[in-house]
Protein backbone atom coordinates (compact mmCIF):
# COMPACT_ATOMS: atom_id res chain seq x y z
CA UNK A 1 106.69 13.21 88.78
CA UNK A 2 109.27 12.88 85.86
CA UNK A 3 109.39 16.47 85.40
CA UNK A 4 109.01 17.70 89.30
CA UNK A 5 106.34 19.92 88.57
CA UNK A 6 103.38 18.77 90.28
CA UNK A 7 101.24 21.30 91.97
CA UNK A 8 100.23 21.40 95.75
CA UNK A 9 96.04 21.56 96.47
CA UNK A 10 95.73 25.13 98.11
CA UNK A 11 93.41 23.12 100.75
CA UNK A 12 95.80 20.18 101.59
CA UNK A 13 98.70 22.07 102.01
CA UNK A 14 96.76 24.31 103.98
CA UNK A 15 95.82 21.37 105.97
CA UNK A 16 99.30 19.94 106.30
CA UNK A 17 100.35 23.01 107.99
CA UNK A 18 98.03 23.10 110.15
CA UNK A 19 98.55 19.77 111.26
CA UNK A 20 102.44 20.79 111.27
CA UNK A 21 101.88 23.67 113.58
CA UNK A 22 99.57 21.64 115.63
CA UNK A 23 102.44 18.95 116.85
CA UNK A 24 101.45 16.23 114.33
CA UNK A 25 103.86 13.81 112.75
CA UNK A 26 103.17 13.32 109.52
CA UNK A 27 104.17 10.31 107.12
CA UNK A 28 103.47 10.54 103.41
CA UNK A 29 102.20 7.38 102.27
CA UNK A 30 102.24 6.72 97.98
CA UNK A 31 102.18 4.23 96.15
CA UNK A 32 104.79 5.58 93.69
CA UNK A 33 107.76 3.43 92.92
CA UNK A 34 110.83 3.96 95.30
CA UNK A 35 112.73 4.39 91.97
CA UNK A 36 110.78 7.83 91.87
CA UNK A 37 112.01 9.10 95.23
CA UNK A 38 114.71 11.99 94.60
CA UNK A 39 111.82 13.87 92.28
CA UNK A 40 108.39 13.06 94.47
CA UNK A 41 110.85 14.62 97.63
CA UNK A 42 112.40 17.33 95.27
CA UNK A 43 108.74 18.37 93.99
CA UNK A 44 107.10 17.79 97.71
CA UNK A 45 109.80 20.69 98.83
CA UNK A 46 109.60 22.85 95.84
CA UNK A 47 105.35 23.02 96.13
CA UNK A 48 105.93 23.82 99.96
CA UNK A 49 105.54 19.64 101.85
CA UNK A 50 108.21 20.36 104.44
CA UNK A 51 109.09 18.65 107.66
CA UNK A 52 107.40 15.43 107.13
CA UNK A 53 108.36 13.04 109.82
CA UNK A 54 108.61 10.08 106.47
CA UNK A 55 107.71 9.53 103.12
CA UNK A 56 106.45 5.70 102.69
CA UNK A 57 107.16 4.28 99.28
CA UNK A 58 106.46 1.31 97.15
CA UNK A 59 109.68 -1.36 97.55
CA UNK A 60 110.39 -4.20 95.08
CA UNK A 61 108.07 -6.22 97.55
CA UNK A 62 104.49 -4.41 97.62
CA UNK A 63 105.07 -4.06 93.73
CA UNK A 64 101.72 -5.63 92.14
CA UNK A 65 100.42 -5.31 96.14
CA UNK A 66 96.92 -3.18 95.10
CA UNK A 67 96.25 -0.35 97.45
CA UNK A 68 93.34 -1.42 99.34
CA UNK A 69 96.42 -3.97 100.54
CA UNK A 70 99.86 -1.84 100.52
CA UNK A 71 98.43 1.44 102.27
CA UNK A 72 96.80 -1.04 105.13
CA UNK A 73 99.93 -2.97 105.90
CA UNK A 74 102.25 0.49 105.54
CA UNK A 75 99.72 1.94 108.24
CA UNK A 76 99.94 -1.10 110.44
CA UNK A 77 103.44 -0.94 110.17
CA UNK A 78 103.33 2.89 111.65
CA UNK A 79 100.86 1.72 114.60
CA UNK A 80 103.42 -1.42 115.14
CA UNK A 81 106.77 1.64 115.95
CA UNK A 82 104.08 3.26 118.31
CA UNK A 83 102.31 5.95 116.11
CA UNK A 84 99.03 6.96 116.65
CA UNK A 85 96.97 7.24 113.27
CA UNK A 86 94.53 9.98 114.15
CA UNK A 87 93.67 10.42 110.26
CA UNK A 88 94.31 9.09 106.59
CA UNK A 89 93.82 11.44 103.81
């Protein structure tokens, strides 16, 4: 993350545009550290992650939240504005 340089899976990006082309919205759910932001979105661009309808990340409240709790409630949150979750990967 520091240094921006992460690489994109061949398959999930593949997958992601598919998805993309298909109509889906897509929200990008981490559990990085909202302090991390301005690199995770620089390196999502860079690697090809475009168009994303959101990208859901820790706040100073879900910090010490595990996952099996934070990625849950941030999903429930989703279905609560009306989104459909049709998958989770």
């Amino acid at each position: 993350v520091f240094k921006m340089k992460a690489p994109a899976l061949p398959s999930s990006l593949l997958l992601y545009n598919s998805l993309l082309a298909r109509g889906f919205k897509i929200f990008l759910l981490t559990g990085r550290n909202e302090s991390l932001r301005n690199g995770t979105v620089h390196n999502l661009f860079q690697v090809g992650y475009k168009g994303w309808a959101g990208l859901i990340m820790r706040g100073e409240s879900d910090q010490g939240t595990s996952a099996g709790v934070y990625k849950p409630k941030k999903r429930g949150e989703l279905v609560k504005k009306g989104y459909r979750l049709w998958g989770s990967v």
